[in-house]
Protein backbone atom coordinates (compact mmCIF):
# COMPACT_ATOMS: atom_id res chain seq x y z
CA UNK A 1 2.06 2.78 -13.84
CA UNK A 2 2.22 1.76 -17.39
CA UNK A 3 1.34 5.52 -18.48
CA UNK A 4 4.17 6.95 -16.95
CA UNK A 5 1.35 8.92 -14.96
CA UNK A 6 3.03 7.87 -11.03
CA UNK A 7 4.30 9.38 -7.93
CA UNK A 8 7.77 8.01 -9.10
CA UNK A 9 10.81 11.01 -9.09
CA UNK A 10 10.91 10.43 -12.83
CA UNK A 11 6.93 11.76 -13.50
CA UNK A 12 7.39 14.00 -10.44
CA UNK A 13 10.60 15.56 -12.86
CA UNK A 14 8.68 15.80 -15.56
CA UNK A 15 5.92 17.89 -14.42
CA UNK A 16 8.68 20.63 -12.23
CA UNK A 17 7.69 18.94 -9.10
CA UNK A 18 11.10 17.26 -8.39
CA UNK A 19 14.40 19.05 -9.05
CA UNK A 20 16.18 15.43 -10.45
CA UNK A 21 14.92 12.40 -11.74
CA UNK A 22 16.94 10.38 -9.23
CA UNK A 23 15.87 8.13 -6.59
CA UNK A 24 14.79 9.30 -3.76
CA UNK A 25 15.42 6.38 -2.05
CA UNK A 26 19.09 5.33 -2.58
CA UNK A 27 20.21 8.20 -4.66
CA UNK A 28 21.15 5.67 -7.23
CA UNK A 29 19.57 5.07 -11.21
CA UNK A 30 16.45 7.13 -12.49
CA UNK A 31 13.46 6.33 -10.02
CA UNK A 32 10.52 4.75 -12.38
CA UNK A 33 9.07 1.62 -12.72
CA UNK A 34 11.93 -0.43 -14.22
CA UNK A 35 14.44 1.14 -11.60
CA UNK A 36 12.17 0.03 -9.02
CA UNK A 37 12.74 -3.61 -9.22
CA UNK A 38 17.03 -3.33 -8.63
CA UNK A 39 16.09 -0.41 -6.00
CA UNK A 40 18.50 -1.54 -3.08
CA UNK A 41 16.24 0.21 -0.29
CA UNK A 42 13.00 -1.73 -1.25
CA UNK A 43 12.63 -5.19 0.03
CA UNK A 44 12.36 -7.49 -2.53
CA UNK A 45 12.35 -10.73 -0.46
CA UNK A 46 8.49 -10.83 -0.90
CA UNK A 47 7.77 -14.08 -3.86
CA UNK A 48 5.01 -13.04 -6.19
CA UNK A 49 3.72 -15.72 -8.58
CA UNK A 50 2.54 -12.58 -10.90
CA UNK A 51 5.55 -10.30 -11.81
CA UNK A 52 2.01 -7.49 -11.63
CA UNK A 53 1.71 -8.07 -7.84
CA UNK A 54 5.34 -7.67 -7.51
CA UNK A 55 5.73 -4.32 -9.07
CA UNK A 56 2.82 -3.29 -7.70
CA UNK A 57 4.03 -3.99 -4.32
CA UNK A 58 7.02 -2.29 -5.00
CA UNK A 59 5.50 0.68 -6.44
CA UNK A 60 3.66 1.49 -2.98
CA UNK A 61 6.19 0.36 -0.87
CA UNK A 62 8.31 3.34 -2.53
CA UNK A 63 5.68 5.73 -2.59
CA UNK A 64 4.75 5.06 1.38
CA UNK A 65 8.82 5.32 1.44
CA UNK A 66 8.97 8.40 0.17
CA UNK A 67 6.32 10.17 2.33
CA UNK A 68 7.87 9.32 4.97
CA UNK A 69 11.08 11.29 3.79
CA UNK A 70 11.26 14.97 5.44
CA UNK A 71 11.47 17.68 2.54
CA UNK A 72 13.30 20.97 3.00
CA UNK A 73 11.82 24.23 1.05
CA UNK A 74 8.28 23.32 1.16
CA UNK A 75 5.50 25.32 2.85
């Protein structure tokens, strides 16, 4: 995630794979790894002593998220 090399709609914009660099989430902010820790539809309720762990979680949570969304105009 520090690379910028991620499954996040910003990277996925970057390399024509995504039309927008939005969230894909809430439709709110640019979705990378800063935006993910204000994202409204993650749950952040989980207390991580390392800030790493926390991210992390949030990071996969979004990208399991995501999959989960149905996408028009592929296949």
């Amino acid at each position: 995630m520090r690379t910028g090399h991620d499954y996040l709609a910003t990277q996925l914009h970057r390399i024509d794979v995504l039309i927008s660099p939005g969230c894909q989430l809430c439709g709110f902010g640019t979705m990378n790894t800063d935006y993910l820790r204000t994202c409204s539809t993650l749950d952040h309720s989980k207390n991580y002593q390392d800030s790493n762990f926390k991210v992390a979680h949030l990071y996969w949570s979004g990208c399991h998220l995501m999959a989960q969304k149905p996408r028009m105009g592929v296949g």
